[in-house]
N, C-alpha and C. Protein backbone atom coordinates (compact mmCIF):
# COMPACT_ATOMS: atom_id res chain seq x y z
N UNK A 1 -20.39 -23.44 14.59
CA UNK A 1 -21.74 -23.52 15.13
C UNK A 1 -22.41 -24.77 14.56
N UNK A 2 -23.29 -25.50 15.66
CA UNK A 2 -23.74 -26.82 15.03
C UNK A 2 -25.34 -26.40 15.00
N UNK A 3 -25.91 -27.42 14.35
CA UNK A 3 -26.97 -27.37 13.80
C UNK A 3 -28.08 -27.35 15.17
N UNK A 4 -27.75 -28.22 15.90
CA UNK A 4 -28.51 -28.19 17.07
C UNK A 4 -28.60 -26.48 18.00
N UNK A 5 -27.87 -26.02 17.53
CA UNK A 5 -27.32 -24.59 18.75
C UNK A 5 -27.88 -23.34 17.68
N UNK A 6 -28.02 -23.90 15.79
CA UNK A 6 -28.97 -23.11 14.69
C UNK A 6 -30.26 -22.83 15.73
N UNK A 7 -30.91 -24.53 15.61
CA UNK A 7 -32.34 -24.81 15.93
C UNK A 7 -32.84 -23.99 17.15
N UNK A 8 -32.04 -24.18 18.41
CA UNK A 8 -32.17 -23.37 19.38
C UNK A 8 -32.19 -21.96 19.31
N UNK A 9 -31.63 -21.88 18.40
CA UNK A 9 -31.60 -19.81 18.37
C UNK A 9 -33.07 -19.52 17.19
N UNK A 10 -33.13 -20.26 16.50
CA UNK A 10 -34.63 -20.85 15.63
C UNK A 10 -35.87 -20.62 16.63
N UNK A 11 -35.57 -21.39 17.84
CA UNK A 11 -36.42 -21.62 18.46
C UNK A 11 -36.74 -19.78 19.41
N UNK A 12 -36.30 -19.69 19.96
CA UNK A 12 -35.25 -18.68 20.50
C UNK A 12 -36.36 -17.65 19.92
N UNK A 13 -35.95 -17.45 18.86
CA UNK A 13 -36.48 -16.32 17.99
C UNK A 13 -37.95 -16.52 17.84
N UNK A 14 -38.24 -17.42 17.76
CA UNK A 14 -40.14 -18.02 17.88
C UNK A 14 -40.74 -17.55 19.05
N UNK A 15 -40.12 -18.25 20.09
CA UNK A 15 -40.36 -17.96 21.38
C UNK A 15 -40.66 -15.83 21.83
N UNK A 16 -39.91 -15.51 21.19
CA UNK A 16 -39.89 -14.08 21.10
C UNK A 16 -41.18 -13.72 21.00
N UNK A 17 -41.22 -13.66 19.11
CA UNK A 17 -42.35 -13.47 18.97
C UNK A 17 -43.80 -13.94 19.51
N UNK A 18 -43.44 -14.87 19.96
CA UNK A 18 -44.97 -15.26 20.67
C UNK A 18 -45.66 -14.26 21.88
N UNK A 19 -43.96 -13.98 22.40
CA UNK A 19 -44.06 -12.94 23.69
C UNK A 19 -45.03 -11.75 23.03
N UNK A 20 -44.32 -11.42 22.12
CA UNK A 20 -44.70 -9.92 21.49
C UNK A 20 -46.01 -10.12 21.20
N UNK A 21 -46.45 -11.34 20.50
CA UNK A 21 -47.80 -11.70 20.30
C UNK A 21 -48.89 -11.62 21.33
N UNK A 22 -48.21 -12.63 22.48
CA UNK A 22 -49.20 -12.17 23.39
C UNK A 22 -49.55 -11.16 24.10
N UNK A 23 -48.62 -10.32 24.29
CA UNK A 23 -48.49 -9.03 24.98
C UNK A 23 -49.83 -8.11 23.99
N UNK A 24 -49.64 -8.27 22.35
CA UNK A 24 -50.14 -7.61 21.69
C UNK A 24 -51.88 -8.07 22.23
N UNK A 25 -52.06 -8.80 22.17
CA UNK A 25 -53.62 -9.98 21.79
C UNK A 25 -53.73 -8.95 23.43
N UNK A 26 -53.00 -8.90 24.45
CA UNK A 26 -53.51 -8.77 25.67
C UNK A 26 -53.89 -7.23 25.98
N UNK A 27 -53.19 -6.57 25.23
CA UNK A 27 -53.56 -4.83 25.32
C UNK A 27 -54.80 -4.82 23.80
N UNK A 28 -54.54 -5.78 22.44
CA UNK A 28 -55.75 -5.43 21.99
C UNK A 28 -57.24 -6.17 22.21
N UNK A 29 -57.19 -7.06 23.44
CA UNK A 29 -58.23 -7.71 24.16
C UNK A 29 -58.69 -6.68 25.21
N UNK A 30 -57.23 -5.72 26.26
CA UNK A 30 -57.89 -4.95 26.82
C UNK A 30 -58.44 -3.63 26.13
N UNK A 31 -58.35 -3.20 25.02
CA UNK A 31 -58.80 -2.20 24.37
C UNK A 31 -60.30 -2.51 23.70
N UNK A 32 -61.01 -3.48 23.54
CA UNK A 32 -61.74 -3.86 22.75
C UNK A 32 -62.82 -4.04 24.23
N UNK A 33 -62.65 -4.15 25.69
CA UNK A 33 -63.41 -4.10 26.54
C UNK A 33 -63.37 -3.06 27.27
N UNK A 34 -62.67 -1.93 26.49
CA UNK A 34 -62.86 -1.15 27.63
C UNK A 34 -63.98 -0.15 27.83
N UNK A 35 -63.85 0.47 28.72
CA UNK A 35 -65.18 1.44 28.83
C UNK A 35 -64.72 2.57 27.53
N UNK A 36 -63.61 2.81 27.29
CA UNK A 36 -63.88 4.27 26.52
C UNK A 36 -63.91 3.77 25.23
N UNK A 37 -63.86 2.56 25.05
CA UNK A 37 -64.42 1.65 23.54
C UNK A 37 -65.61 1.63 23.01
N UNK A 38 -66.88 2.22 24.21
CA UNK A 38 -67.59 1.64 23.64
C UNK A 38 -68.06 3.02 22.40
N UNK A 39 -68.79 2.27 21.85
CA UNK A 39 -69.36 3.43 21.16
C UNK A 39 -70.44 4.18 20.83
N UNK A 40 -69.86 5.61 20.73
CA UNK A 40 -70.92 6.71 20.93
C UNK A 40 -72.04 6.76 20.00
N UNK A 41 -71.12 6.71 18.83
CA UNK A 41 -72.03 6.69 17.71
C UNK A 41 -72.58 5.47 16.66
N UNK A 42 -73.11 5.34 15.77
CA UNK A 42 -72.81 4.25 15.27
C UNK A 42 -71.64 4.25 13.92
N UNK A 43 -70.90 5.05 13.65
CA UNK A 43 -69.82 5.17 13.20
C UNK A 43 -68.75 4.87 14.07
N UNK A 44 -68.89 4.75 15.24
CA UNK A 44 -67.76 5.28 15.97
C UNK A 44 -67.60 2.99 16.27
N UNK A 45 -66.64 2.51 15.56
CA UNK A 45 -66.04 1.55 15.11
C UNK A 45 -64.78 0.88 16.29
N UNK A 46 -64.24 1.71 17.16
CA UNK A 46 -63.23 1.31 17.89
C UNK A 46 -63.10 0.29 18.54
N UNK A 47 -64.05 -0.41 19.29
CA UNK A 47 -64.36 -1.81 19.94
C UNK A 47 -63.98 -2.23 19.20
N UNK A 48 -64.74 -2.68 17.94
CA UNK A 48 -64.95 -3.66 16.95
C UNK A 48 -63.71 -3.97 16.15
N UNK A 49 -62.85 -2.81 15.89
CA UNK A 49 -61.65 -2.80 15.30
C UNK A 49 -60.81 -3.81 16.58
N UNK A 50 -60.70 -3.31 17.81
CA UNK A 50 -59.96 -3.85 18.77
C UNK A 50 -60.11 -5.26 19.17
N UNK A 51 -61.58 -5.78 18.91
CA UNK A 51 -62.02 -7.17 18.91
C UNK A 51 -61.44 -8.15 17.75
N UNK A 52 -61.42 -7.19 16.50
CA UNK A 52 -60.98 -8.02 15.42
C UNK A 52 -59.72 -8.22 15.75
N UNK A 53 -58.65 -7.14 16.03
CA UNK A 53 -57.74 -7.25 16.21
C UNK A 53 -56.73 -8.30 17.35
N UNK A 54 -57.53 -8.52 18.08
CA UNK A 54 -57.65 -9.84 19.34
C UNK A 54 -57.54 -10.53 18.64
N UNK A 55 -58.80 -10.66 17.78
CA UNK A 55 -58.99 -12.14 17.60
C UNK A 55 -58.04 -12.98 16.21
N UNK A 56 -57.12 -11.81 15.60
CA UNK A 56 -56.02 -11.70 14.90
C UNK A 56 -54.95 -12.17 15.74
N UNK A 57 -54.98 -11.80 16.74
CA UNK A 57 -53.59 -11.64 17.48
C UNK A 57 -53.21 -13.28 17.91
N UNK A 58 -55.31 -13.36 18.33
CA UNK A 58 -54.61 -15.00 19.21
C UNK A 58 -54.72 -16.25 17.68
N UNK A 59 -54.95 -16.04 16.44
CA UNK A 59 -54.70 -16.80 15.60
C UNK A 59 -53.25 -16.96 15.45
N UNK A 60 -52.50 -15.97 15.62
CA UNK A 60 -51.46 -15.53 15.15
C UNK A 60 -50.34 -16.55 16.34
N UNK A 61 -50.82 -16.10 17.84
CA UNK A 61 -50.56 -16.96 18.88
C UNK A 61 -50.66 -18.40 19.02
N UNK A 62 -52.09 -18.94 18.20
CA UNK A 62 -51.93 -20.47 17.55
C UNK A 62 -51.21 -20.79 16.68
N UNK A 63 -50.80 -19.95 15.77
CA UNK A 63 -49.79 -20.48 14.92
C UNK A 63 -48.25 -20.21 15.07
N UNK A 64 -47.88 -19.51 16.12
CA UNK A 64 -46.08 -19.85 16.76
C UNK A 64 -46.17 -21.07 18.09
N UNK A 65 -47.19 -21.27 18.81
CA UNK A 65 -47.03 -22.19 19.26
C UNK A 65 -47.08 -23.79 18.64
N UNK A 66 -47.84 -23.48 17.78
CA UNK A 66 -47.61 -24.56 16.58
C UNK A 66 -46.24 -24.84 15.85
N UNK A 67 -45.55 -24.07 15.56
CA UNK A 67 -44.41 -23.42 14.91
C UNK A 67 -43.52 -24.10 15.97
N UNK A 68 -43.57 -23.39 17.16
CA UNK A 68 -42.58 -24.08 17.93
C UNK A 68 -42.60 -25.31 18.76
N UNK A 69 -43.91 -26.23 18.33
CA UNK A 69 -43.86 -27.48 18.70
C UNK A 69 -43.16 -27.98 17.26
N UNK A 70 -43.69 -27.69 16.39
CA UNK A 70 -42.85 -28.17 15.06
C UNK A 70 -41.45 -28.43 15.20
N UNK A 71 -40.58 -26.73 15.62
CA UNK A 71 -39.18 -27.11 15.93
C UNK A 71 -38.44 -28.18 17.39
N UNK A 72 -39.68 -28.03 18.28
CA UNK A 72 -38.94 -29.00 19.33
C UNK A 72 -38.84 -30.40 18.76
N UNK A 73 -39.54 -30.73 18.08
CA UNK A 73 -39.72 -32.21 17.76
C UNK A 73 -39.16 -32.17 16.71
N UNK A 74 -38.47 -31.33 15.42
CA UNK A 74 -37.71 -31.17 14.84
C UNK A 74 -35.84 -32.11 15.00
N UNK A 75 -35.71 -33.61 14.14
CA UNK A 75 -34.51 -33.93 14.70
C UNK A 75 -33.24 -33.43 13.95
N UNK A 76 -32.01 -33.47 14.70
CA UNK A 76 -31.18 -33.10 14.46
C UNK A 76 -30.12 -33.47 13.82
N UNK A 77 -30.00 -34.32 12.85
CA UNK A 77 -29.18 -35.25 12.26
C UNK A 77 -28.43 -34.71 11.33
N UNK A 78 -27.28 -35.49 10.67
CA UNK A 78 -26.19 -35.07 9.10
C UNK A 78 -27.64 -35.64 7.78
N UNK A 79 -26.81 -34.75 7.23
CA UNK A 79 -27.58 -35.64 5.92
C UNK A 79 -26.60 -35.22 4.67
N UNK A 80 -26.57 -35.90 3.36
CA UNK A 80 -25.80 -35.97 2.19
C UNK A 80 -26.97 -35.26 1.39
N UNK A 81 -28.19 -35.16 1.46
CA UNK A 81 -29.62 -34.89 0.41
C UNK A 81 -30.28 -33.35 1.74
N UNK A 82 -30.41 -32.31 0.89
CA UNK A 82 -31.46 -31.49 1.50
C UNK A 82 -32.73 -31.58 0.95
N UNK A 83 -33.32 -32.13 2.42
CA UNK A 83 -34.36 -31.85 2.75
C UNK A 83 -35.09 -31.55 4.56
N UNK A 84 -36.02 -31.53 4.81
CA UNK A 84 -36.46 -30.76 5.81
C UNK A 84 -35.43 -31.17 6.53
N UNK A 85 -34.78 -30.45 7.80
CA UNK A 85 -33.60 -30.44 8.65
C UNK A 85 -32.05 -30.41 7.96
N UNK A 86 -32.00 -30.00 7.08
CA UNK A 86 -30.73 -30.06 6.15
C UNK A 86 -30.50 -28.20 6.56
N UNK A 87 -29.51 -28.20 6.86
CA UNK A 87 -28.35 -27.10 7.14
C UNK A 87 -27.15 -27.31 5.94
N UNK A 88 -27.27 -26.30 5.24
CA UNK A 88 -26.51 -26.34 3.59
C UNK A 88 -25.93 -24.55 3.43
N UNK A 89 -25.09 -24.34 2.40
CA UNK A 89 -24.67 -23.68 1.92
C UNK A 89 -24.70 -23.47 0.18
N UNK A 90 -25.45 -22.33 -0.27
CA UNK A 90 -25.81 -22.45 -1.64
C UNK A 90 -24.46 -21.19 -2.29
N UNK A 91 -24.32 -21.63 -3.17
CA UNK A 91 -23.13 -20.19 -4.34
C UNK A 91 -24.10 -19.25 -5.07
N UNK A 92 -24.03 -18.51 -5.06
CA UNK A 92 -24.93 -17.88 -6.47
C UNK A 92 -24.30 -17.34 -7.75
N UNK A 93 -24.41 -17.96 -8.78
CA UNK A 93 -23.63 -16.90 -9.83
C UNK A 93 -23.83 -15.57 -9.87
N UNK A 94 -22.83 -14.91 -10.19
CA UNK A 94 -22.46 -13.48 -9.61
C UNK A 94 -23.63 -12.78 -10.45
N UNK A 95 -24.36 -13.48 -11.83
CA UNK A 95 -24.82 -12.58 -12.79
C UNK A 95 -26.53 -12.01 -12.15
N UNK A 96 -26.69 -13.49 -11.04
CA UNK A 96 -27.90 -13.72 -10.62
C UNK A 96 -28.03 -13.47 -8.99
N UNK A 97 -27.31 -13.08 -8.78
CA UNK A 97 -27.57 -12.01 -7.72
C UNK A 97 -27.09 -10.97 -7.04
N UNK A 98 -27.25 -9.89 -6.72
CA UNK A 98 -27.40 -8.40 -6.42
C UNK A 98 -26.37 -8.64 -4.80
N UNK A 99 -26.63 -9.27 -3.41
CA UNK A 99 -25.80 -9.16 -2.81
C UNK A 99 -24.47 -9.22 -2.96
N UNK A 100 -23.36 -8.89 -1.85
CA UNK A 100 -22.37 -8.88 -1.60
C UNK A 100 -21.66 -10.37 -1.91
N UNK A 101 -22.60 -11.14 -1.05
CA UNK A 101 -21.65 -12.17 -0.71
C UNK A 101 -22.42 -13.21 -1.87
N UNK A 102 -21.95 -13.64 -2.61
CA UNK A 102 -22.52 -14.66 -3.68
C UNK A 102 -22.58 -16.13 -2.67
N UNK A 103 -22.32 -16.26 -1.85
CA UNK A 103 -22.56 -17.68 -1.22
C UNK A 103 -23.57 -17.27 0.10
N UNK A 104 -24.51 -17.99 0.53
CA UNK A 104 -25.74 -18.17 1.47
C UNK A 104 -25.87 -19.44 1.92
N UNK A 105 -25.78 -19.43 3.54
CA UNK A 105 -26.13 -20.62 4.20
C UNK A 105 -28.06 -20.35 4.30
N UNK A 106 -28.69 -21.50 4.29
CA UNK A 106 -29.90 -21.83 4.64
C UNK A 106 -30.37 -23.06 5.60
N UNK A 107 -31.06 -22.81 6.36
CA UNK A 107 -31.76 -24.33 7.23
C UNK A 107 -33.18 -24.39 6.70
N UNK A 108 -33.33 -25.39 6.24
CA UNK A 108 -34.70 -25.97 5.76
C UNK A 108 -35.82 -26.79 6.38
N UNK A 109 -36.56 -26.04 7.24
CA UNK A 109 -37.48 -26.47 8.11
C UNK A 109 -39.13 -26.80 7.84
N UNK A 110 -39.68 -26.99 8.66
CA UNK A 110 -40.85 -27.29 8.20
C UNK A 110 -42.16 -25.81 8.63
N UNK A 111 -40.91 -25.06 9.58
CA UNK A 111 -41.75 -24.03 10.03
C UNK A 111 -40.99 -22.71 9.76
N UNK A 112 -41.79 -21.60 10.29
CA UNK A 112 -40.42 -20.64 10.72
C UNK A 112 -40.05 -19.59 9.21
N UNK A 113 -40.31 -19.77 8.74
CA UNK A 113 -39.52 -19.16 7.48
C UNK A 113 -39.71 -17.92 7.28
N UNK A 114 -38.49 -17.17 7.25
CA UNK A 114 -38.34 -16.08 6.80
C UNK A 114 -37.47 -15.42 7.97
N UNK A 115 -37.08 -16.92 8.79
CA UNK A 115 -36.16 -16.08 10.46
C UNK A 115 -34.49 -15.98 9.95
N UNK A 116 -34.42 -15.37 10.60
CA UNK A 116 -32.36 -14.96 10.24
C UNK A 116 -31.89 -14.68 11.58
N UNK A 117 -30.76 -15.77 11.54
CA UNK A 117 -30.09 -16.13 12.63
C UNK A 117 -28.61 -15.30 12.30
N UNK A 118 -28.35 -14.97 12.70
CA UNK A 118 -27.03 -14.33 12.66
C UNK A 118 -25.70 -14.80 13.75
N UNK A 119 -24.94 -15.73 13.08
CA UNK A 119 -23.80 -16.21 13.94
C UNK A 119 -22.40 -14.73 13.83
N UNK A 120 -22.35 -14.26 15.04
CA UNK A 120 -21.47 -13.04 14.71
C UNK A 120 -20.02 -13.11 15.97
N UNK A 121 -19.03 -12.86 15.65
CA UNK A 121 -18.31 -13.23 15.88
C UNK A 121 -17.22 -14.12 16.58
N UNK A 122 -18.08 -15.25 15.86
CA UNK A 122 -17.52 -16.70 16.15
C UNK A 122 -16.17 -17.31 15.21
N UNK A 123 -15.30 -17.63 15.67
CA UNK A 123 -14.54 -18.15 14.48
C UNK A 123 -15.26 -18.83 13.48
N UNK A 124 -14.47 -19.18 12.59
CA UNK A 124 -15.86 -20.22 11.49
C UNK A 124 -15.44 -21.83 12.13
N UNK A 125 -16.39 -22.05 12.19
CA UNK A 125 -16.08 -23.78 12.84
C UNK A 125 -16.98 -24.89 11.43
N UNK A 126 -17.75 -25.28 11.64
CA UNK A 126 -18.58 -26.04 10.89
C UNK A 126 -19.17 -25.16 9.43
N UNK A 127 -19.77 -24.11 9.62
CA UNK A 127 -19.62 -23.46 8.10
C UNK A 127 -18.23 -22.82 7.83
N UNK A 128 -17.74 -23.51 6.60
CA UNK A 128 -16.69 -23.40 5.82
C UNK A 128 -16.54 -22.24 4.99
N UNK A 129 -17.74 -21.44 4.59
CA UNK A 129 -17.82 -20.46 3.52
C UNK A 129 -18.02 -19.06 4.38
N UNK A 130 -16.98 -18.34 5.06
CA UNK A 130 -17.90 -17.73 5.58
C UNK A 130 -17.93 -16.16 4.79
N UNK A 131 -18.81 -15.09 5.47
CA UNK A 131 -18.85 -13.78 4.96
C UNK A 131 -17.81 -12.96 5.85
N UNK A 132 -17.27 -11.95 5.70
CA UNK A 132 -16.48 -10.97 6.23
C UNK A 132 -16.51 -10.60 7.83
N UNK A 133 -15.17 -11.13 8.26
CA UNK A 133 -15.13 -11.03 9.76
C UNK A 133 -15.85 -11.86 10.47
N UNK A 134 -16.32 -13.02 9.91
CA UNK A 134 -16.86 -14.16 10.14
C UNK A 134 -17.95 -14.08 10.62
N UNK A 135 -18.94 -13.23 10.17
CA UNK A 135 -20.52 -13.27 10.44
C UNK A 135 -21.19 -14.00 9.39
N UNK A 136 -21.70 -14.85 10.25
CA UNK A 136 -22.86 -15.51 9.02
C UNK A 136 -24.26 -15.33 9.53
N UNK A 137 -25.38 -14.95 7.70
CA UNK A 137 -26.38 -15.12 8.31
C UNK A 137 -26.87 -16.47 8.02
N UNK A 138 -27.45 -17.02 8.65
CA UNK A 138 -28.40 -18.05 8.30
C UNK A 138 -30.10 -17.64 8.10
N UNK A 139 -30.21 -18.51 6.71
CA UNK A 139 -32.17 -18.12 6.34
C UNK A 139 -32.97 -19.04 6.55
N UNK A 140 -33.62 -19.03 7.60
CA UNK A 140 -34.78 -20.23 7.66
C UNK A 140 -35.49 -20.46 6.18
N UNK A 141 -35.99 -21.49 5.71
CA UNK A 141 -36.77 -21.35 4.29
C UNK A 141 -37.51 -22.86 4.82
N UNK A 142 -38.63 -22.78 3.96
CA UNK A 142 -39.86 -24.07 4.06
C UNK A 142 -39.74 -24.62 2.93
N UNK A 143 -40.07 -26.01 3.06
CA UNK A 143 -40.66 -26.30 1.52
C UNK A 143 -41.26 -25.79 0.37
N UNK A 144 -42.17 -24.80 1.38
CA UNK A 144 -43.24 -24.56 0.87
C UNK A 144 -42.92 -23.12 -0.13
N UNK A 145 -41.46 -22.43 0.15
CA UNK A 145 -40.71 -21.52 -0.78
C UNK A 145 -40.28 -21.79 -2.22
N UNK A 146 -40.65 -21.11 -2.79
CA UNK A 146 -40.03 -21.47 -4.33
C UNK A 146 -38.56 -22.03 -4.18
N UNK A 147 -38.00 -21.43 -3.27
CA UNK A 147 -36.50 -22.14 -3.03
C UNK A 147 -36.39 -23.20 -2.44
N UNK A 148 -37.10 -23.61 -1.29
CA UNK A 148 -37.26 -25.14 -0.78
C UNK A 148 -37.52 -25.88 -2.00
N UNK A 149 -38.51 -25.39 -2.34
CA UNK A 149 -38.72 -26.47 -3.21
C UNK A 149 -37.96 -27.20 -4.33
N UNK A 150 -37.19 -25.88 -5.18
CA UNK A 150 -36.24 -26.31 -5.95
C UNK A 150 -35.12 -27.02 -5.38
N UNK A 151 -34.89 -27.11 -4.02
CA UNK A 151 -33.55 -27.53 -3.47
C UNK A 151 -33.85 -28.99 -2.93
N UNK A 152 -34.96 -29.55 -2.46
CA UNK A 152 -35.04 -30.58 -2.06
C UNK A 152 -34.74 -31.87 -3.40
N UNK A 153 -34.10 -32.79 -2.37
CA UNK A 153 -33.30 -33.68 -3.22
C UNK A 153 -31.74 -33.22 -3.90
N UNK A 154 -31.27 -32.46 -3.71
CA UNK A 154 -30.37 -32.07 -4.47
C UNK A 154 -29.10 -32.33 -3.21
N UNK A 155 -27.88 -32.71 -3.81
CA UNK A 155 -26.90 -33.48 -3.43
C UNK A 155 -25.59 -31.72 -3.21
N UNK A 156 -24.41 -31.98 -2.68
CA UNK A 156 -23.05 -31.20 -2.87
C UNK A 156 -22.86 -31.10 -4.56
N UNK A 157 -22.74 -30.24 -4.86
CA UNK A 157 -21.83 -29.89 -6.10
C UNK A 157 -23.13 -29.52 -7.40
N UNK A 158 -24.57 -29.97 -6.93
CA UNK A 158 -25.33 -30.33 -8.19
C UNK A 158 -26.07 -28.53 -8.12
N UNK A 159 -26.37 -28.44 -9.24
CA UNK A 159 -26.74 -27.09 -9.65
C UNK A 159 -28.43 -26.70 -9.34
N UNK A 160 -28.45 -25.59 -9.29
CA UNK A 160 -30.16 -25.33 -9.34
C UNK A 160 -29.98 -23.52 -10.14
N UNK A 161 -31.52 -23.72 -10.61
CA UNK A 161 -31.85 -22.42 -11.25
C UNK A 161 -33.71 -22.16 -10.94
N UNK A 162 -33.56 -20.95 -10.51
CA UNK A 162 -34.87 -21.15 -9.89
C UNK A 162 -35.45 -19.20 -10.23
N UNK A 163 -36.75 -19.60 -11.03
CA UNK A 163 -37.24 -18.08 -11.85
C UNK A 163 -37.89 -17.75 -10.89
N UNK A 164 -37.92 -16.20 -10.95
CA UNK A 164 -38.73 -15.41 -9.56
C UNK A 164 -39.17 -14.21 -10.42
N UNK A 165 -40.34 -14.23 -11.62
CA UNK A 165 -40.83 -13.51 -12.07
C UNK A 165 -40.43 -13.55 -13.92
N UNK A 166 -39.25 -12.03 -13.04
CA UNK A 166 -38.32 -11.66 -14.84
C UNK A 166 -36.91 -11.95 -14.05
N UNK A 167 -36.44 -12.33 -12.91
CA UNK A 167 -35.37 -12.59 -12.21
C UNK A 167 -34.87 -13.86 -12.21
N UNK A 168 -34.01 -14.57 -12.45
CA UNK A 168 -33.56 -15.93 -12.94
C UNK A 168 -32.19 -16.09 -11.45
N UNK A 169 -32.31 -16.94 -11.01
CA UNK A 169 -31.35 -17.55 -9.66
C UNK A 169 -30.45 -18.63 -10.54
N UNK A 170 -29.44 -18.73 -10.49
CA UNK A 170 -28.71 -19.85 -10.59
C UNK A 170 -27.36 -20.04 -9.62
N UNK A 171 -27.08 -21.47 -9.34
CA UNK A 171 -25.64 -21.31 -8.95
C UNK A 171 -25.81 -22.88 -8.85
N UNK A 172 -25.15 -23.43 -7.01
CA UNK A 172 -24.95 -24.69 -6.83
C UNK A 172 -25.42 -24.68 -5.61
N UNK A 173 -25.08 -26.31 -4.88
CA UNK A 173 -24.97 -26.62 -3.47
C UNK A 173 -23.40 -26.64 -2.94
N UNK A 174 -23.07 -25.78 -1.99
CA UNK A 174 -21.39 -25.67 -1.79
C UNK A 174 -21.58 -26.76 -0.81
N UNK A 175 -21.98 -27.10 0.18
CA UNK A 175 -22.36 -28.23 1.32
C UNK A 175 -23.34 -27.95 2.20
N UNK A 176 -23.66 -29.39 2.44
CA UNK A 176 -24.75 -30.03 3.45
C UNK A 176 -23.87 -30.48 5.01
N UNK A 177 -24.55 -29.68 5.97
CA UNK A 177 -24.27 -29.86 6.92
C UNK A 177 -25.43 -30.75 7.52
């Protein structure tokens, strides 16, 4: 799987949510006008909840369409250094982390974070490391993550250790795609 066909399923998954978003903003826009909203009493709060909740929904709607202008214009290139658009593979020492698979692919974007792409039963082509029966997940992450951050600039082979409280991360970079 190439990096360009990541981005698209990146995108993919944005695009989703926006659906869900708007759908949401559009039943809690029609709930917030409706006649049995209004209210009886002056306790009786339901409009007002449903208005806020709109007006939640379409912030929420400005910020994936934002998101996914970010990834269209997002380019697609190799790189030797991760940083934003770098598609990599990290190891973890076994002591420092709890999953199965001690190795994790990540794409490092400028948006998006926290999406998981799941390549599932593809042979392994371009990631080299893979997990069992050849599913990989991939983790969107930002700069703006304690883990972006520690990873930018960092080359194949060079190490990182990165504290998350009383929890200590260490391992390497296995490769930059």
């Amino acid at each position: 799987m190439n990096k360009k066909d990541i981005l698209t399923r990146v995108q993919a998954a944005i695009e989703a949510l926006l659906t869900q978003a708007l759908a949401a903003a559009t039943q809690a826009h029609n709930a917030a006008i409706d006649d049995q909203s209004k209210a009886e009493t002056q306790y009786d709060t339901l409009a007002i909840e449903a208005a806020y909740l709109a007006e939640g929904q379409s912030k929420r709607i400005a910020e994936l369409k934002s998101q996914l202008q970010q990834l269209k214009e997002q380019a697609v290139e190799e790189s030797e250094v991760i940083n934003i658009g770098a598609l990599f593979s990290l190891a973890y020492d076994s002591a420092s982390t709890d999953s199965e698979s001690a190795t994790k692919h990540f794409y490092l974007l400028p948006c998006a974070a926290g999406t998981c792409i799941t390549l599932a039963n593809d042979p392994p082509t371009q990631l080299e490391h893979t997990q069992p029966e050849h599913s990989q997940k991939i983790y969107v992450i930002t700069p703006a993550a304690p883990l972006g951050r520690a990873l930018i600039g960092l080359t194949v082979d060079d190490d990182f250790s990165l504290n998350l409280g009383v929890k200590q991360q260490t391992g390497y970079v296995v490769a930059i795609y």
